[in-house]
C-alpha atoms as a PDB file:
ATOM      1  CA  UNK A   1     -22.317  60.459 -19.860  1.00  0.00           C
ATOM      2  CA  UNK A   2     -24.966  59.629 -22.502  1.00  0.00           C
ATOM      3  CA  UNK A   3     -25.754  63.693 -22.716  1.00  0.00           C
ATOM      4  CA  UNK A   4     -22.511  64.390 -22.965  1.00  0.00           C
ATOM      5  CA  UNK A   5     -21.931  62.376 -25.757  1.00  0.00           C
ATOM      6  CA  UNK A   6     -25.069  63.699 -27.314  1.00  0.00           C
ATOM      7  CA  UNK A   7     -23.381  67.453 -27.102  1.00  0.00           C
ATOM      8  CA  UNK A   8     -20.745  65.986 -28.997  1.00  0.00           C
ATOM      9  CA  UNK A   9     -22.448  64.503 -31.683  1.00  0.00           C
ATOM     10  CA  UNK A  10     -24.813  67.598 -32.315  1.00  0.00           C
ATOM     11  CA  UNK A  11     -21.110  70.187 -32.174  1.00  0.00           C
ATOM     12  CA  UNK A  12     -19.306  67.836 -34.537  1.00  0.00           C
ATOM     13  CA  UNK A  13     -22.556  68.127 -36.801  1.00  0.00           C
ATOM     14  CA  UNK A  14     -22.915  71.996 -36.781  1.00  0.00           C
ATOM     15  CA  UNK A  15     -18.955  72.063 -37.416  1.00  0.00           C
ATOM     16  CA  UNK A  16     -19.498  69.715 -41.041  1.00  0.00           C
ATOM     17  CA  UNK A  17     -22.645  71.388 -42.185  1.00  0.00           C
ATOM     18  CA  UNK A  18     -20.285  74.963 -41.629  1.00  0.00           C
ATOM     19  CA  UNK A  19     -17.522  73.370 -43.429  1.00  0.00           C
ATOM     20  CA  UNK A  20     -19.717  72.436 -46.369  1.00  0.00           C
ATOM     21  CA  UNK A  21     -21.411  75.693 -46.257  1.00  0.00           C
ATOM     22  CA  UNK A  22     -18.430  77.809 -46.099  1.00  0.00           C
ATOM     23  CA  UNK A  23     -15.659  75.635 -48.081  1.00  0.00           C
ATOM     24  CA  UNK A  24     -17.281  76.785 -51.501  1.00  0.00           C
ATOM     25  CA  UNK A  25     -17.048  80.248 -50.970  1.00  0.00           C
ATOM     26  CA  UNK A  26     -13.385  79.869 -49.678  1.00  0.00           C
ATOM     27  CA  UNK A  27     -12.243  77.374 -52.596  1.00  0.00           C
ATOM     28  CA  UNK A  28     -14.192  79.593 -55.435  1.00  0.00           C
ATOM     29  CA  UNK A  29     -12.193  82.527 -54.775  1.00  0.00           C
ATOM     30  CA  UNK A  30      -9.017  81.869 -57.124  1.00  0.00           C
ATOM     31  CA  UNK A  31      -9.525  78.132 -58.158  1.00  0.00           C
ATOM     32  CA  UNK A  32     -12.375  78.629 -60.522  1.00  0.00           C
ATOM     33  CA  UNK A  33     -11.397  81.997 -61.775  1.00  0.00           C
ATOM     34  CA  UNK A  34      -9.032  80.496 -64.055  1.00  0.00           C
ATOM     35  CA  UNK A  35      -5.762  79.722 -64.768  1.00  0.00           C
ATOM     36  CA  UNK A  36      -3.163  82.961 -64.289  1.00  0.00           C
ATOM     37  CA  UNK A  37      -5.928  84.669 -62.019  1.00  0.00           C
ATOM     38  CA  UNK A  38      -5.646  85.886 -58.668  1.00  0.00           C
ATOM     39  CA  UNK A  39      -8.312  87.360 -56.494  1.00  0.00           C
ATOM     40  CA  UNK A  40      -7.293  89.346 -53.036  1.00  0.00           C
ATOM     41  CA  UNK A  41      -6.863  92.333 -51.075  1.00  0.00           C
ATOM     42  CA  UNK A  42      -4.515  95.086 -52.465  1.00  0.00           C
ATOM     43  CA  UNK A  43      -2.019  95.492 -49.333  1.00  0.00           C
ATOM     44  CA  UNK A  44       1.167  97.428 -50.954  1.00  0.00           C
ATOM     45  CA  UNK A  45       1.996  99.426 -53.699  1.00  0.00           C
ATOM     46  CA  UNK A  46       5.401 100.614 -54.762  1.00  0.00           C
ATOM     47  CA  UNK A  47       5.380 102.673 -57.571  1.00  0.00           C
ATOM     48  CA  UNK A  48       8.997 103.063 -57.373  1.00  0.00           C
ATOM     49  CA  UNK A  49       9.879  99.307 -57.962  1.00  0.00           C
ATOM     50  CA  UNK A  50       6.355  98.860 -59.945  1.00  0.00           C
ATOM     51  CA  UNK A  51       4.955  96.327 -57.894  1.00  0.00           C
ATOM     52  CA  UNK A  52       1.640  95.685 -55.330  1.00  0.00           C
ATOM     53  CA  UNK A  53       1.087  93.282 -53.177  1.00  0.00           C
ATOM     54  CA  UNK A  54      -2.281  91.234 -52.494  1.00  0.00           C
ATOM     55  CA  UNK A  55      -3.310  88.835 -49.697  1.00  0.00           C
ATOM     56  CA  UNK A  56      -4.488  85.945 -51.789  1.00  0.00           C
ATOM     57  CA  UNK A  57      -8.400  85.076 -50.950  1.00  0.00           C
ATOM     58  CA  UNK A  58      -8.109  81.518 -51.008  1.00  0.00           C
ATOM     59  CA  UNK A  59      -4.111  80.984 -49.676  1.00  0.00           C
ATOM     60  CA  UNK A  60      -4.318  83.905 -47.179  1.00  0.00           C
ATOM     61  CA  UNK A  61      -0.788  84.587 -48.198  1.00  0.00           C
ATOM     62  CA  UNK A  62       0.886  87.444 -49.615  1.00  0.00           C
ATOM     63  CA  UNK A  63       1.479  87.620 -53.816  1.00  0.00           C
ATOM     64  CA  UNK A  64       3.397  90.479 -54.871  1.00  0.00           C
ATOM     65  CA  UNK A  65       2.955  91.342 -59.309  1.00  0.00           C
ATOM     66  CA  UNK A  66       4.959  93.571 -60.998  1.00  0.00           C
ATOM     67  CA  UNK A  67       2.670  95.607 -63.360  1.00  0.00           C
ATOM     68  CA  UNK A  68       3.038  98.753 -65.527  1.00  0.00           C
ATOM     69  CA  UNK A  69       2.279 102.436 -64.279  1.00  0.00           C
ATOM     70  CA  UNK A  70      -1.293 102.247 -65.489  1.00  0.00           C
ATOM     71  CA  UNK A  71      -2.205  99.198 -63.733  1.00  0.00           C
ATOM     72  CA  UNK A  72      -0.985 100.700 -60.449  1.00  0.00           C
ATOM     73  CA  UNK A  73      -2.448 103.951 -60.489  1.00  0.00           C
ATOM     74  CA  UNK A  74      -6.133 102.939 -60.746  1.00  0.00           C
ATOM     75  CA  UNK A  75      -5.689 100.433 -57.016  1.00  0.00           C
ATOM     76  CA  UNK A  76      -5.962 101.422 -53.931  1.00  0.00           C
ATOM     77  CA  UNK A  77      -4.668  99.718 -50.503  1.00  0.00           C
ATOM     78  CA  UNK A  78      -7.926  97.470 -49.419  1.00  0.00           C
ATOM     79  CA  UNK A  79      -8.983  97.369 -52.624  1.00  0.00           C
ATOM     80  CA  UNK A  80     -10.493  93.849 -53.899  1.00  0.00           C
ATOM     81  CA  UNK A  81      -9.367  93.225 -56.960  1.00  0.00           C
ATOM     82  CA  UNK A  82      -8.826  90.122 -59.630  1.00  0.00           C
ATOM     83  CA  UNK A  83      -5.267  89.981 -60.853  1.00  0.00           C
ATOM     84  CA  UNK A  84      -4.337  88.659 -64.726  1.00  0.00           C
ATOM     85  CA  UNK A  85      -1.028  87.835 -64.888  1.00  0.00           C
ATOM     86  CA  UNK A  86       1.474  86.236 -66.209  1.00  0.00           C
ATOM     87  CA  UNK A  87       4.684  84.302 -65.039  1.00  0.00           C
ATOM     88  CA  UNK A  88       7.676  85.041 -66.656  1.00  0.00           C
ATOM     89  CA  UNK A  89      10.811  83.085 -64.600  1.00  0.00           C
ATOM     90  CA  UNK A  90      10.142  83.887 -60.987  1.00  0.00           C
ATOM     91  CA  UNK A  91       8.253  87.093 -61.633  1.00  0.00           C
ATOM     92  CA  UNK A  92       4.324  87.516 -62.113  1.00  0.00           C
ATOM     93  CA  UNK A  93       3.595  90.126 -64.668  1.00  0.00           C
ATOM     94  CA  UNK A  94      -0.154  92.131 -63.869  1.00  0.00           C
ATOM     95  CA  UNK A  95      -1.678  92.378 -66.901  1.00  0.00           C
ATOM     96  CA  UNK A  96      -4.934  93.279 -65.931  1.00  0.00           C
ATOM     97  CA  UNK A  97      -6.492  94.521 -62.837  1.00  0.00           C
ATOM     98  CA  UNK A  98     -10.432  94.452 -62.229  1.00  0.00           C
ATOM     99  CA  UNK A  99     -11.522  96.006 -58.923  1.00  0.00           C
ATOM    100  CA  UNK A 100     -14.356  94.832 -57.370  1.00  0.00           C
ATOM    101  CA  UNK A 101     -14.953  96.741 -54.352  1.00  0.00           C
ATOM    102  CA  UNK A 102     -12.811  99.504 -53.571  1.00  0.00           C
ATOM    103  CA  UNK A 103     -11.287 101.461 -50.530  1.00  0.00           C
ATOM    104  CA  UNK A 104     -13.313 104.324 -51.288  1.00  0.00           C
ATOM    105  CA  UNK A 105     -16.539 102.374 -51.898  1.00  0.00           C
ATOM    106  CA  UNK A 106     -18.443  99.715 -53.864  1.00  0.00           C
ATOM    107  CA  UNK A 107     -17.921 100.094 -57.549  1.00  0.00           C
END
């Protein structure tokens, strides 16, 4: 029973020191890049309404920014990219987009 015990112990251990290791990287993603910042994964684009959609790094859900012509034609779908924006009644207006890493590539 002891042993078993000790298995435990040592699992529960390993499973904090990942949290702590891997809870920065997670929580740095949007929270410290500043207010009216997003950071994700481009996953639509609709040029016709003027909108893309991002899965957010650090909520895992799905933002969707309306942003000018411009803005949308230099993404790509699975592009990483940082989103400026601002909120304007329910909407969130791009306006900036920085990619990071692209579909086609590192930048």
């Amino acid at each position: 029973m002891k042993k078993l015990s000790r298995i435990k112990y040592m699992m529960l251990v390993v499973a904090a020191m990942m949290g702590l290791v891997f809870t920065p990287i997670i929580a740095t993603a949007c929270s410290n890049l500043g207010p009216e910042k997003h950071m994700g994964v481009v996953r639509l684009i609709n040029p016709i309404k003027g909108t893309l959609s991002l899965i957010d790094a650090e909520t895992q859900k799905s933002i969707e920014f309306v942003a000018k012509k411009d803005l949308i034609n230099k993404v790509s779908v699975n592009d990483t990219v940082v989103v400026t924006f601002e909120q304007k009644e329910q909407l969130l207006l791009a306006k900036a987009i920085v990619i990071h890493t692209s579909a086609k590539g590192l930048l």
